[in-house]
Protein backbone atom coordinates (compact mmCIF):
# COMPACT_ATOMS: atom_id res chain seq x y z
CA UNK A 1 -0.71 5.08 23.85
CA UNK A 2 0.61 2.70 22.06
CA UNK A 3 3.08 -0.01 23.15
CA UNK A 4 4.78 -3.18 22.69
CA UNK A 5 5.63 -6.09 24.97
CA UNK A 6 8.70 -8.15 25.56
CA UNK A 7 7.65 -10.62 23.00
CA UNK A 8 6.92 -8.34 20.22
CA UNK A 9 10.24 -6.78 20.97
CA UNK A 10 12.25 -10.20 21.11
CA UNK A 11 9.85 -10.69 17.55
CA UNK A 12 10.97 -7.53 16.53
CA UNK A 13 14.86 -8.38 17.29
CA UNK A 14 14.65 -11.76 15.46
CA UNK A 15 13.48 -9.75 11.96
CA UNK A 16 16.24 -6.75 12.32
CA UNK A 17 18.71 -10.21 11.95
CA UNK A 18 17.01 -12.11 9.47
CA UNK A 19 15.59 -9.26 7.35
CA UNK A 20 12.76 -11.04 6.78
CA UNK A 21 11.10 -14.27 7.79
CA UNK A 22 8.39 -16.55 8.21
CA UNK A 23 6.38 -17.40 11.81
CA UNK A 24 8.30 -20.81 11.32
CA UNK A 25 11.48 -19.18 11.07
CA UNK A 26 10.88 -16.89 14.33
CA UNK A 27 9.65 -19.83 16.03
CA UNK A 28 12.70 -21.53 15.33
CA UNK A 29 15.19 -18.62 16.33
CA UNK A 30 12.81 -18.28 19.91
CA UNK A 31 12.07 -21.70 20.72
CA UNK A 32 16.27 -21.92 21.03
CA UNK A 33 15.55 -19.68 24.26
CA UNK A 34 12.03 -20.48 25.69
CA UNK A 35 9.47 -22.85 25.45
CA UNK A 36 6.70 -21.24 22.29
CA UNK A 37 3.85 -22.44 20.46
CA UNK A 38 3.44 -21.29 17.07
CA UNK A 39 0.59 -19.75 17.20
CA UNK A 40 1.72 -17.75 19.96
CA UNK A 41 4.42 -16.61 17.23
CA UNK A 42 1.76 -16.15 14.70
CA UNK A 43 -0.36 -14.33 16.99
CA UNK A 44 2.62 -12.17 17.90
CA UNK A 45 3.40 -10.95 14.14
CA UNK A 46 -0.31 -10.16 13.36
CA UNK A 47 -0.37 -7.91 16.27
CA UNK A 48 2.73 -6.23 14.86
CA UNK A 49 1.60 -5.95 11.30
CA UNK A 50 -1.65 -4.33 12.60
CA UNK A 51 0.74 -1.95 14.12
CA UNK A 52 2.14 -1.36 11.29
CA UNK A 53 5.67 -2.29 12.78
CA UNK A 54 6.06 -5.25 9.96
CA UNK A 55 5.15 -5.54 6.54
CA UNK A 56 4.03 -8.81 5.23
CA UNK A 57 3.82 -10.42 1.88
CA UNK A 58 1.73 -13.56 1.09
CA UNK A 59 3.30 -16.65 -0.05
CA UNK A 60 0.43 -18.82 -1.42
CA UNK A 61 1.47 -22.72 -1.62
CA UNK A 62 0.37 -26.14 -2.03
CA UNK A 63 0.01 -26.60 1.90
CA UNK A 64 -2.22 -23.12 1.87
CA UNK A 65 -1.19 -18.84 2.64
CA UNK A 66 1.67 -18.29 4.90
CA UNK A 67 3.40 -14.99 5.03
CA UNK A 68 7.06 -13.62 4.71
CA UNK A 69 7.15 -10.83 6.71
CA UNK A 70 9.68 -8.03 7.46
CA UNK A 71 10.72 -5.34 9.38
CA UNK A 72 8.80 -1.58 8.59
CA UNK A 73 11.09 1.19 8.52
CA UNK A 74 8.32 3.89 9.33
CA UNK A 75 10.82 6.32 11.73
CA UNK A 76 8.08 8.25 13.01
CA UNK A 77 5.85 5.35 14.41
CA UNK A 78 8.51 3.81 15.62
CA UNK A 79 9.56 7.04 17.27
CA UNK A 80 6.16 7.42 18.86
CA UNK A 81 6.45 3.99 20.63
CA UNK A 82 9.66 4.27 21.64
CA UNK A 83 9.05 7.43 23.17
CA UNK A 84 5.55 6.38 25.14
CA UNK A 85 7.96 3.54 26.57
CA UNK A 86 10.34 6.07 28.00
CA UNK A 87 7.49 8.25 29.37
CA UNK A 88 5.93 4.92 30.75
CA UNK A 89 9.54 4.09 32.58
CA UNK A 90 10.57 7.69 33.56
CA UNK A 91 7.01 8.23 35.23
CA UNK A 92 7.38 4.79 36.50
CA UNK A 93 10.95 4.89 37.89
CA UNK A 94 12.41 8.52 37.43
CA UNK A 95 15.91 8.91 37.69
CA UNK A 96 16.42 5.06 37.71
CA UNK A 97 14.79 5.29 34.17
CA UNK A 98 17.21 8.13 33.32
CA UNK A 99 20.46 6.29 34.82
CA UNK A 100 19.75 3.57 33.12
CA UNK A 101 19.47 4.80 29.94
CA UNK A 102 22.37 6.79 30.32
CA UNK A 103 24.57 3.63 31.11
CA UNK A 104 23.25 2.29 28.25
CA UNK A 105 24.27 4.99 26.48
CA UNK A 106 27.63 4.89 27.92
CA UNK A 107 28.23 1.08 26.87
CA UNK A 108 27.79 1.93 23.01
CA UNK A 109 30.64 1.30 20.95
CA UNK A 110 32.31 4.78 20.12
CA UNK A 111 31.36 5.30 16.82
CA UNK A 112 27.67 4.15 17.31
CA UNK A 113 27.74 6.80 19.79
CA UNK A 114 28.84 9.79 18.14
CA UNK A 115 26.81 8.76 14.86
CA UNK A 116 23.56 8.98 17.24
CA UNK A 117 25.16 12.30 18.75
CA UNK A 118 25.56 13.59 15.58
CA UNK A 119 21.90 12.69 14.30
CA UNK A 120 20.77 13.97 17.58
CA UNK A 121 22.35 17.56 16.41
CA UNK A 122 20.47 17.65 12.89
CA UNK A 123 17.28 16.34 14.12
CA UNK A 124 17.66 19.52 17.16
CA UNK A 125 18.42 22.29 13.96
CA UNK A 126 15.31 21.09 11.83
CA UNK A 127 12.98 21.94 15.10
């Protein structure tokens, strides 16, 4: 089953923002909350492209290879890991899993809501 942890996620969050970015730029959005080494970031963003959760591009320089890298828009894997993380909290917690999500759920703005509602509707008539 695959998974990912709160930093990947907080990873994750910083490239939705930027689009795209550099370890040096995630370090520099993350070190704002916590205390991070680089290669902790670094670290973090090769486990993700292995996942296959970011694409990367090479930037090759006079100081050596870094890489841009950005967020991958595959729906399906991200599906799949989404939905082993609610099966790993509803097992976990049961209805506390459920009630949570459901406040969350509750919070949206309105239109964010019915938008997912409404996608929720197609993707029920293709199955």
């Amino acid at each position: 089953m695959e998974s990912i942890g709160e930093l990947e996620a907080e990873v994750l969050q910083v490239l939705n923002k930027k689009e795209q970015a550099t370890a040096s730029d995630v370090l520099g959005v993350l070190e704002k909350k916590r205390e991070i080494a680089y290669t902790t970031v670094s670290t973090t963003l090769d486990r993700l492209y292995r996942k296959k959760l970011v694409g990367r591009k090479a930037l090759i320089g006079p100081g050596g290879t870094k890489y841009l890298f950005n967020r991958n828009k595959d729906e399906r894997r991200q599906a799949r890991i989404v939905d082993a993380t609610i099966d790993r909290l509803t097992g976990a917690f049961g209805d506390y899993a459920y009630l949570a999500i459901y406040r969350k759920l509750e919070s949206l703005p309105d239109g964010q809501l019915a938008r997912l509602k409404k996608e929720n509707k197609k993707a029920k008539k293709k199955r």
